[in-house]
Protein backbone atom coordinates (compact mmCIF):
# COMPACT_ATOMS: atom_id res chain seq x y z
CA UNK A 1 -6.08 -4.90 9.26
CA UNK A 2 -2.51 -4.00 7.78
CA UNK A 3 -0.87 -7.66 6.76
CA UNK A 4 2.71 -8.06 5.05
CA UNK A 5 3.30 -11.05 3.64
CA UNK A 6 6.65 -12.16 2.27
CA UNK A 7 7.40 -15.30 -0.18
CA UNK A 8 10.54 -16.04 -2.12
CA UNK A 9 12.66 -17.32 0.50
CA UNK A 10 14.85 -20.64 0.50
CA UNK A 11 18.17 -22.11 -0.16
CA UNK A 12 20.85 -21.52 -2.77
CA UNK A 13 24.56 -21.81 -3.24
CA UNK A 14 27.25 -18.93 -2.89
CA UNK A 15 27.28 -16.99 -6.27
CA UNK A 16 23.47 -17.70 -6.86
CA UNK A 17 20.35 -14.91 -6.85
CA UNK A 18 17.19 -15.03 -5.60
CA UNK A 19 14.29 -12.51 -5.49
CA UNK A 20 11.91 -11.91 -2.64
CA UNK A 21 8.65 -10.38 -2.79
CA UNK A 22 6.50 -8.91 -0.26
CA UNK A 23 3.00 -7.48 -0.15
CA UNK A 24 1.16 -5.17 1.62
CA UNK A 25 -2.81 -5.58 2.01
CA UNK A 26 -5.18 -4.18 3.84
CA UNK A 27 -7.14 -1.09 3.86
CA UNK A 28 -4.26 1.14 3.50
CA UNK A 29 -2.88 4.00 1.74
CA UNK A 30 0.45 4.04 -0.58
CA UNK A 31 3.06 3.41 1.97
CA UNK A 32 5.46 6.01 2.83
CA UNK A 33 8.49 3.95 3.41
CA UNK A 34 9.06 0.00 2.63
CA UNK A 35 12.14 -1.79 3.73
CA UNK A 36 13.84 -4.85 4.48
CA UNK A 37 15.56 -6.31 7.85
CA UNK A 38 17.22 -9.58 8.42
CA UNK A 39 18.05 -11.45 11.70
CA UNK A 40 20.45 -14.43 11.59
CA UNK A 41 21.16 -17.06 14.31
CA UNK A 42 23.17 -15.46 17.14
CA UNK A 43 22.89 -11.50 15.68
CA UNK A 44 20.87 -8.65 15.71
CA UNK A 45 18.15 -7.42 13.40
CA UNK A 46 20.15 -5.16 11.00
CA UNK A 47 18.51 -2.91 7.77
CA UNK A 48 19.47 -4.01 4.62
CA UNK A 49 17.66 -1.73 2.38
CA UNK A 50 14.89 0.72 2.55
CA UNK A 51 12.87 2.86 -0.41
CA UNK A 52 10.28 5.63 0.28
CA UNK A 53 7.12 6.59 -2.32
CA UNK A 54 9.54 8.92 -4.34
CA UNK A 55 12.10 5.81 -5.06
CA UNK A 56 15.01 6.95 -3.13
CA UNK A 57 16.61 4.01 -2.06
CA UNK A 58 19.12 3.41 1.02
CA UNK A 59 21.41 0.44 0.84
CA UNK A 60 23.50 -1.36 3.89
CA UNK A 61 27.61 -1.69 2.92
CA UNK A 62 27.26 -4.98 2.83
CA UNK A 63 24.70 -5.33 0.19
CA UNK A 64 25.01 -2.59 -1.88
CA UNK A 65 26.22 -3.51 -5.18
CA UNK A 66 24.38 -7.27 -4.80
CA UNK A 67 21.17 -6.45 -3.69
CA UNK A 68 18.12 -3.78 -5.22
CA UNK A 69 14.92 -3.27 -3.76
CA UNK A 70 12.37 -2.18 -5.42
CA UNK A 71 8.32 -1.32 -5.44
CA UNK A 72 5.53 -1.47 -7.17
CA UNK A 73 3.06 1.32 -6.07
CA UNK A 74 0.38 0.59 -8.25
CA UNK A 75 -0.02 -3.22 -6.59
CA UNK A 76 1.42 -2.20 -3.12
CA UNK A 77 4.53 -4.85 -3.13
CA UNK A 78 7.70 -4.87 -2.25
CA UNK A 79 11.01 -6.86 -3.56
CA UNK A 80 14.51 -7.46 -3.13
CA UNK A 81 16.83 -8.57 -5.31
CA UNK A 82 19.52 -10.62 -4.22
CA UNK A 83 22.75 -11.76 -6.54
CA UNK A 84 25.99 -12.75 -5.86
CA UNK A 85 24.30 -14.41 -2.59
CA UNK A 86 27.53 -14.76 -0.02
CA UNK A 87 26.78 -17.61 3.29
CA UNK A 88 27.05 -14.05 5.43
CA UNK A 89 23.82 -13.34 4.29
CA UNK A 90 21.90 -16.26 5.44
CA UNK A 91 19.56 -14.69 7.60
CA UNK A 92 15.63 -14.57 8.28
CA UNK A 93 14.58 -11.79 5.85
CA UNK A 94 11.70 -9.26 7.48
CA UNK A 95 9.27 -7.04 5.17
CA UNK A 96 8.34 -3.53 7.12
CA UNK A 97 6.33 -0.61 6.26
CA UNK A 98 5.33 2.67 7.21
CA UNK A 99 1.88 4.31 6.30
CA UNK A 100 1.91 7.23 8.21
CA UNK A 101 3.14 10.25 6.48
CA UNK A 102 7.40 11.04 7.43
CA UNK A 103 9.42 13.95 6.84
CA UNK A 104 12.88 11.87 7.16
CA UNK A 105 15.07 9.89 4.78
CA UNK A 106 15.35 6.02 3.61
CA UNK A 107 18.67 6.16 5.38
CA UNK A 108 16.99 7.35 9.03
CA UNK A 109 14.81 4.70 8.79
CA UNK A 110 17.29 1.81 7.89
CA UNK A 111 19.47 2.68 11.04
CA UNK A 112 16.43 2.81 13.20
CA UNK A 113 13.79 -0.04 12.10
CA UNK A 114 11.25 2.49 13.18
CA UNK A 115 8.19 0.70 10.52
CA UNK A 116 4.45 0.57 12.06
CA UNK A 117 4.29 -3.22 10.25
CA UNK A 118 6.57 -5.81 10.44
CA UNK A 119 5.97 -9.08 8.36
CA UNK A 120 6.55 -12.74 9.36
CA UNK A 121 9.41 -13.15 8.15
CA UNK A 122 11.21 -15.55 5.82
CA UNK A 123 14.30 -17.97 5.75
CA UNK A 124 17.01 -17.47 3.40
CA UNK A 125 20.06 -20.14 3.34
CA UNK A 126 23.04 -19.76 1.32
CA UNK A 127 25.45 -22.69 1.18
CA UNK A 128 29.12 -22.64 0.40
């Protein structure tokens, strides 16, 4: 059974970083694509970055430059990055992955959310 777990949530004030991790277990493959979501209070899901096996990243406008995902292959987890934290991106932060082989970009998959796995999900609050 496929299982993402993230950890590395919680609060911090504007300016401040934090880094959150996510892993993958399971009897599974290398996955295909990784990438992050977030959902806060009131909004809809939106993509905030996504990275496929190769390392091409794809970065929402309103994180690139602040945030960098990342992924370690070898022990099948994900991270994210997150400086110069602004209260906009308060949010619950979502984990996703794809095993199945794709023929399409980071960026299709970022404006779509179309992952197989979805983790739990994790709170992260950023205070002005």
């Amino acid at each position: 059974q496929v299982q993402l777990v993230e950890s590395g949530g919680g609060s911090v004030q504007a300016g401040g970083s934090l880094r959150l991790s996510c892993a993958l277990s399971g009897n599974t493959g290398n996955p295909t694509f990784m990438g992050w979501f977030r959902q806060a209070v009131g909004k809809q899901r939106e993509g905030v970055a996504v990275i496929d096996a190769n390392g091409e990243t794809k970065y929402d406008d309103s994180v690139k430059g602040r945030f960098t995902i990342s992924m370690d292959n070898a022990k099948k987890v994900l991270y994210l990055q997150m400086n110069s934290l602004e209260p906009e991106d308060s949010a619950t932060y979502y984990c996703a992955a794809n095993l199945s082989p794709r023929g399409l970009r980071p960026a299709y998959f970022l404006r779509s959310g179309q992952f197989e796995y979805w983790g739990q999900g994790i709170l992260v609050t950023v205070s002005s």
